[in-house]
PDB file of N, CA and C in Angstrom:
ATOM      1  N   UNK A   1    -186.260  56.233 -60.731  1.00  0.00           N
ATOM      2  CA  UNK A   1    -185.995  57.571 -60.276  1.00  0.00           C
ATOM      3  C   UNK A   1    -184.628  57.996 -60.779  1.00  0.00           C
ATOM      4  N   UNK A   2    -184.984  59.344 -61.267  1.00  0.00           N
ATOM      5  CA  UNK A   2    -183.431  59.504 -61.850  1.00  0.00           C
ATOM      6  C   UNK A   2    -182.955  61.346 -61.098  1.00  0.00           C
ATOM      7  N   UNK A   3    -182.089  62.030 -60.527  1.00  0.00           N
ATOM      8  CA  UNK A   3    -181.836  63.244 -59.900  1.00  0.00           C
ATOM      9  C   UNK A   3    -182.211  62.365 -58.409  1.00  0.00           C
ATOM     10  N   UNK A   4    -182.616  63.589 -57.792  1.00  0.00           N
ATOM     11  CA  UNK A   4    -182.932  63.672 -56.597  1.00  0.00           C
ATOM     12  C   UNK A   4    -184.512  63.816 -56.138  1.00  0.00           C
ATOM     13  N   UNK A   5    -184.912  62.425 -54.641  1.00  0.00           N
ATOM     14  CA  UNK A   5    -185.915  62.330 -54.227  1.00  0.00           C
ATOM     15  C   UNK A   5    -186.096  62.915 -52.898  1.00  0.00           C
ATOM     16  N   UNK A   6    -186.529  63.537 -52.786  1.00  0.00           N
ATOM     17  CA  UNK A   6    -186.853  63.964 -51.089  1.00  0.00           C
ATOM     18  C   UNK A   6    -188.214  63.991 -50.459  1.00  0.00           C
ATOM     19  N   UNK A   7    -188.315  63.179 -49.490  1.00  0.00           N
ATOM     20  CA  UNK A   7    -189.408  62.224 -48.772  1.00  0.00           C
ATOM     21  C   UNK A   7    -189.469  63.135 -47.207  1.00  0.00           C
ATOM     22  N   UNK A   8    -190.770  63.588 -46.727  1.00  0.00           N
ATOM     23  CA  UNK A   8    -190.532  63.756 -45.199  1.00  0.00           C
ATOM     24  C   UNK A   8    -190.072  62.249 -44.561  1.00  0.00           C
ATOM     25  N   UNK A   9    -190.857  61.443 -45.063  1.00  0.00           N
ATOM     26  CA  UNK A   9    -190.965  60.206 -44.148  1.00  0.00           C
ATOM     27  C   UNK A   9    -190.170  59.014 -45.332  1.00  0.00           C
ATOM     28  N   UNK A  10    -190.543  58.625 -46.144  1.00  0.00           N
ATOM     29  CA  UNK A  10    -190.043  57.609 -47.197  1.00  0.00           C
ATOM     30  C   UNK A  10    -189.710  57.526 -48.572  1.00  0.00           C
ATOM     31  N   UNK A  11    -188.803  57.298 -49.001  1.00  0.00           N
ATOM     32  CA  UNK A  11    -187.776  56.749 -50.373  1.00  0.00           C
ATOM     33  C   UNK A  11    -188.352  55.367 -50.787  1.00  0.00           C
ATOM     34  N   UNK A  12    -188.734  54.876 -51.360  1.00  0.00           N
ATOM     35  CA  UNK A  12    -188.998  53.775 -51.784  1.00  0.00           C
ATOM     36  C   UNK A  12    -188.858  53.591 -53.468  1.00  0.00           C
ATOM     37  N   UNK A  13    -187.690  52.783 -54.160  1.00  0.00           N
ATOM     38  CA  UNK A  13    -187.563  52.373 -55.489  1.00  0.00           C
ATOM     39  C   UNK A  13    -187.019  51.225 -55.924  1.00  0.00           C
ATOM     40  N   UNK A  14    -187.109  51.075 -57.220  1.00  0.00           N
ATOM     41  CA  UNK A  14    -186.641  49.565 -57.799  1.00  0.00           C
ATOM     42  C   UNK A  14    -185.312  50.078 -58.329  1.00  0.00           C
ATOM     43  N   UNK A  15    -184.961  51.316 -58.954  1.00  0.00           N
ATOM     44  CA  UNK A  15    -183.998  51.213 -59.684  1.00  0.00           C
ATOM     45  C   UNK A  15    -184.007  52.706 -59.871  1.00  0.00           C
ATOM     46  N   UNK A  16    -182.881  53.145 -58.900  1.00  0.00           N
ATOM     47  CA  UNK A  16    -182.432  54.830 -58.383  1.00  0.00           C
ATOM     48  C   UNK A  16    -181.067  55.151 -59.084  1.00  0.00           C
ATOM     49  N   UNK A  17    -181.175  56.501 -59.623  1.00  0.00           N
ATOM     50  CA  UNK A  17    -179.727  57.104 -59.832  1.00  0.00           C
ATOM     51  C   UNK A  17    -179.591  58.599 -59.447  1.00  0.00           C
ATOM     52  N   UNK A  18    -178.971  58.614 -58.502  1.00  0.00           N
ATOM     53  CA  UNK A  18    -179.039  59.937 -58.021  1.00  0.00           C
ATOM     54  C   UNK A  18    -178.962  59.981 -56.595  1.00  0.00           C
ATOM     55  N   UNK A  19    -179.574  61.228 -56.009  1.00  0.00           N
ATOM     56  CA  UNK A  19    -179.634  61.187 -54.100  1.00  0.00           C
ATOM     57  C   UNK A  19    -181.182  61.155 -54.057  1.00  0.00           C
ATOM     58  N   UNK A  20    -181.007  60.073 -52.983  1.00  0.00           N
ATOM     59  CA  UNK A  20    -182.031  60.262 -52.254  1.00  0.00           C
ATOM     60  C   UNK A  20    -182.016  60.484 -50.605  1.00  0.00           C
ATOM     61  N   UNK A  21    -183.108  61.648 -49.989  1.00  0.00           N
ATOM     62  CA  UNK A  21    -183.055  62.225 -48.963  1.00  0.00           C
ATOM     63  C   UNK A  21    -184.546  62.052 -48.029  1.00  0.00           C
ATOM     64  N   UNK A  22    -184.737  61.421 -47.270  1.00  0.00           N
ATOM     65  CA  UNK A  22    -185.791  61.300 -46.311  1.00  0.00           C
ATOM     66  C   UNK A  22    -185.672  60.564 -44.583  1.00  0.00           C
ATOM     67  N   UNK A  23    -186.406  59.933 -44.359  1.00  0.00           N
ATOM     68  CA  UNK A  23    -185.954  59.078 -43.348  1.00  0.00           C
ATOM     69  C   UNK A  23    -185.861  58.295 -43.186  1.00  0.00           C
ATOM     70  N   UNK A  24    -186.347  57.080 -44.417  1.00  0.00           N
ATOM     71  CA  UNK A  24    -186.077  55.874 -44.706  1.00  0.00           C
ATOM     72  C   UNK A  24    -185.753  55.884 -46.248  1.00  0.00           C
ATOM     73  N   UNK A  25    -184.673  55.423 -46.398  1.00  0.00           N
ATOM     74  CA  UNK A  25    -184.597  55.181 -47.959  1.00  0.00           C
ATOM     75  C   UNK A  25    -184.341  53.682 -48.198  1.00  0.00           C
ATOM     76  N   UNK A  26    -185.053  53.572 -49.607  1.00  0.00           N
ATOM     77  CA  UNK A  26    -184.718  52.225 -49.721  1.00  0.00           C
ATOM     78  C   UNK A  26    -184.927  52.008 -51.326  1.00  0.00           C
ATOM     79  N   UNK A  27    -183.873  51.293 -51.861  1.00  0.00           N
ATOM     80  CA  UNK A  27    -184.009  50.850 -53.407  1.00  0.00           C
ATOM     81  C   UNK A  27    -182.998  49.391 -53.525  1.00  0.00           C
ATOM     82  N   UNK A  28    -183.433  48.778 -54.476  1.00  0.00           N
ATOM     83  CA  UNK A  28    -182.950  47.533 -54.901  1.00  0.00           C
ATOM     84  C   UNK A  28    -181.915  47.934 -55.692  1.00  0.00           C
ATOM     85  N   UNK A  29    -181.495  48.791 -56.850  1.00  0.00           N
ATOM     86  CA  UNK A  29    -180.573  48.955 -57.987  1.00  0.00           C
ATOM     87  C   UNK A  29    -180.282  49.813 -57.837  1.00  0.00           C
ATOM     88  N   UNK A  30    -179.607  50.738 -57.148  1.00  0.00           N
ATOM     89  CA  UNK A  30    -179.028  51.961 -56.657  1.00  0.00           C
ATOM     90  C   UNK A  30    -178.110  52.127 -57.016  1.00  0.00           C
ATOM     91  N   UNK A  31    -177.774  53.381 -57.990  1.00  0.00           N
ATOM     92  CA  UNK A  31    -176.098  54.304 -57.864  1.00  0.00           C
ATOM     93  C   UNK A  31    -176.051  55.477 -57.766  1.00  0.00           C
ATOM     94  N   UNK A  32    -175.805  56.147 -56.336  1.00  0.00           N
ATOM     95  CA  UNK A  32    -175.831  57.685 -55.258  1.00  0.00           C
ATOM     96  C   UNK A  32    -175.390  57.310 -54.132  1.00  0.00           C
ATOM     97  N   UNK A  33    -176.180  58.731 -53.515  1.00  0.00           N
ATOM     98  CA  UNK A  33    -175.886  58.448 -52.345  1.00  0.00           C
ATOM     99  C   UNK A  33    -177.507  58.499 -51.660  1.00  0.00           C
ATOM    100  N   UNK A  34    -177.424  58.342 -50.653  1.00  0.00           N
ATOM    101  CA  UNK A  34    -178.924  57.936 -49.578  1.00  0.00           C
ATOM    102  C   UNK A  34    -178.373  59.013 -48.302  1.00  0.00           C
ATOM    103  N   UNK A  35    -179.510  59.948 -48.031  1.00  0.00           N
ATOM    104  CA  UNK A  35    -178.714  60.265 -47.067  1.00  0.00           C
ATOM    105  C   UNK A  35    -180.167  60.499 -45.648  1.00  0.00           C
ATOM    106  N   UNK A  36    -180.584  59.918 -44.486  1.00  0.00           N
ATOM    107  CA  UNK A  36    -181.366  59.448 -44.083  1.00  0.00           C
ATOM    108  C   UNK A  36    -181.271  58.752 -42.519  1.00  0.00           C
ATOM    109  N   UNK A  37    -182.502  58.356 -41.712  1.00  0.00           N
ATOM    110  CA  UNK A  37    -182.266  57.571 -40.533  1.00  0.00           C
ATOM    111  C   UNK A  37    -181.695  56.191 -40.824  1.00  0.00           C
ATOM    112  N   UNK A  38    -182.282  55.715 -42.055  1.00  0.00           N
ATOM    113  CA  UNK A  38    -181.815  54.388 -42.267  1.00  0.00           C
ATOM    114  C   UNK A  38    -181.927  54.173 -44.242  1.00  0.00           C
ATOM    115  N   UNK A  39    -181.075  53.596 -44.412  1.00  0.00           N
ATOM    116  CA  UNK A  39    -180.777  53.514 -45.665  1.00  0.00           C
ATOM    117  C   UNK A  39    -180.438  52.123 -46.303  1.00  0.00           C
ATOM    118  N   UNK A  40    -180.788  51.517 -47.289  1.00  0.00           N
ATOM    119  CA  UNK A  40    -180.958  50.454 -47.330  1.00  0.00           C
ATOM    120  C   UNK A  40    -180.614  50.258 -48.849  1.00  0.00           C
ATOM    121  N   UNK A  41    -179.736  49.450 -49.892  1.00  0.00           N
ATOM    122  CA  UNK A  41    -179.298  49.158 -51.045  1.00  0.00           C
ATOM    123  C   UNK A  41    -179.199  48.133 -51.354  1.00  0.00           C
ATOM    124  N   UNK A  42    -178.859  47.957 -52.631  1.00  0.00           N
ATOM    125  CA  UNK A  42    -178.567  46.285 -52.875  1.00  0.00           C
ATOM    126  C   UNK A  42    -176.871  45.620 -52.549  1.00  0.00           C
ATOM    127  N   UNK A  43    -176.625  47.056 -51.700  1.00  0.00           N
ATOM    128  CA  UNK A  43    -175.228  46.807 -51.347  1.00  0.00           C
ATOM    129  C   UNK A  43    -175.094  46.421 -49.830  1.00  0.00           C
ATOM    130  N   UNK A  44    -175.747  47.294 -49.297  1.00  0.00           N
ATOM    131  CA  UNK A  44    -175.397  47.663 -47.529  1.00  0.00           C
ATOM    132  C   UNK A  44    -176.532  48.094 -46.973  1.00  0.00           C
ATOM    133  N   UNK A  45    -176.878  48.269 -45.888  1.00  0.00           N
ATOM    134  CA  UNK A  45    -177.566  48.860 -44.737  1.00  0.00           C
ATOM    135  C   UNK A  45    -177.152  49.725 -43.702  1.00  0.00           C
ATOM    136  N   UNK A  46    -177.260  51.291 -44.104  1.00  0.00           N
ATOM    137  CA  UNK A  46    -176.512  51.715 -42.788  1.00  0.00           C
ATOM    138  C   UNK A  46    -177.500  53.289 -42.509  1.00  0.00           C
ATOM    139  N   UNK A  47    -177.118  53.511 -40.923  1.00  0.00           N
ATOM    140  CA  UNK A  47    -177.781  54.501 -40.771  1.00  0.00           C
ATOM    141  C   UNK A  47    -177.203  56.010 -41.337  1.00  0.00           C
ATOM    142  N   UNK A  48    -177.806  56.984 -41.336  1.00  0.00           N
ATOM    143  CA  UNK A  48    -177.417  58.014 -42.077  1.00  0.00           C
ATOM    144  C   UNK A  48    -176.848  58.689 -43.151  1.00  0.00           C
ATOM    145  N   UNK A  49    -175.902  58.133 -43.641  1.00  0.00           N
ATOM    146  CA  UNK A  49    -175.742  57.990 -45.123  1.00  0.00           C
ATOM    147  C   UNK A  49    -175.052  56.955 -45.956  1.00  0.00           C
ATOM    148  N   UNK A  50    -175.329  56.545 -47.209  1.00  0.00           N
ATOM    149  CA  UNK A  50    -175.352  55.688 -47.606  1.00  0.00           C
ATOM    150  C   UNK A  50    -174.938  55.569 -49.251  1.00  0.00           C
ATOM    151  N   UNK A  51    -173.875  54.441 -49.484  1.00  0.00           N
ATOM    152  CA  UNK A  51    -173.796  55.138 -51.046  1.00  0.00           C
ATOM    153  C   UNK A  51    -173.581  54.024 -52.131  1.00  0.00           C
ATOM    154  N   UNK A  52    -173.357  54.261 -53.543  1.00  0.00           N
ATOM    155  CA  UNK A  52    -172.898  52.980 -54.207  1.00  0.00           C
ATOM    156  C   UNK A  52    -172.714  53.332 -55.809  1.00  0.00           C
ATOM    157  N   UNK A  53    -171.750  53.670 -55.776  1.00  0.00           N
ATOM    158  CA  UNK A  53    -171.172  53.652 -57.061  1.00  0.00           C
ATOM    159  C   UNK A  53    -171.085  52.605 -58.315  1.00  0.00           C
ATOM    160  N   UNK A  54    -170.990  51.938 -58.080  1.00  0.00           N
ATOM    161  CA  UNK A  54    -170.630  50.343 -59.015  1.00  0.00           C
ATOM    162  C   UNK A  54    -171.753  50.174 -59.519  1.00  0.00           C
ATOM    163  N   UNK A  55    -172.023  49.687 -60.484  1.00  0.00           N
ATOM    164  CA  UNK A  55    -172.514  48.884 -61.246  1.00  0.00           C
ATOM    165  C   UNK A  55    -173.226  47.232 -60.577  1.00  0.00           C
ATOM    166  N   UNK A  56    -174.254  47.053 -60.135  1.00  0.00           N
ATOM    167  CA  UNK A  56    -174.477  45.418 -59.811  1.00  0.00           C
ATOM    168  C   UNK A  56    -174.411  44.809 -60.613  1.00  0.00           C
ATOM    169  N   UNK A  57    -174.077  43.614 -60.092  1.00  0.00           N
ATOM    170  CA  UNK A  57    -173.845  42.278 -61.433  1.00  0.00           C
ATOM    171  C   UNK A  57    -174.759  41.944 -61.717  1.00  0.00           C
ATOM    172  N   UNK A  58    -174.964  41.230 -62.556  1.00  0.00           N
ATOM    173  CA  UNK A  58    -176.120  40.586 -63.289  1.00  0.00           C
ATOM    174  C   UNK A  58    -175.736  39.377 -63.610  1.00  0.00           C
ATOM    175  N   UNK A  59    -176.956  38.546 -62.992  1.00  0.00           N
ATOM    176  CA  UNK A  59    -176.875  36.837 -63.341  1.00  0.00           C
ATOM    177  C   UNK A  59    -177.018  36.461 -64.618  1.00  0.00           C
ATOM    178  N   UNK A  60    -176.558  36.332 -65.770  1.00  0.00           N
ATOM    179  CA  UNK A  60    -177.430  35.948 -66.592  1.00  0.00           C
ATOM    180  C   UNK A  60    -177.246  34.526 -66.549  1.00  0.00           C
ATOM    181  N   UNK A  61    -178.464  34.176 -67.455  1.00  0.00           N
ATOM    182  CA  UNK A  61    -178.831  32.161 -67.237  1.00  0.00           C
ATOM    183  C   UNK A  61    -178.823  32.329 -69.080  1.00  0.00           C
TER     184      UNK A  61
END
């Protein structure tokens, strides 16, 4: 997902850039903001809004 998602009820992605807006959001590779009842990243968990700028690391083997 790339801009902005807006969900009555759910956000659900692997790999988000942008806002996402509903009542549950949730993505693994996220950089925005989440703004929502509950919000969920590969950073944090928090209610109502939610954000993450950085870059995640990457394991390489």
């Amino acid at each position: 997902m790339k801009g902005v998602s807006v969900a009555p009820l759910a956000n659900i992605g692997q790999k988000c850039r942008g806002i996402q807006i509903g009542l549950y959001n949730q993505c693994k590779d996220f950089r925005g903001i989440q703004i929502g009842g509950w919000n969920e990243n590969g950073r944090r968990k928090l209610p109502l809004i939610n954000w993450n700028f950085k870059q995640q690391k990457v394991n390489k083997k």
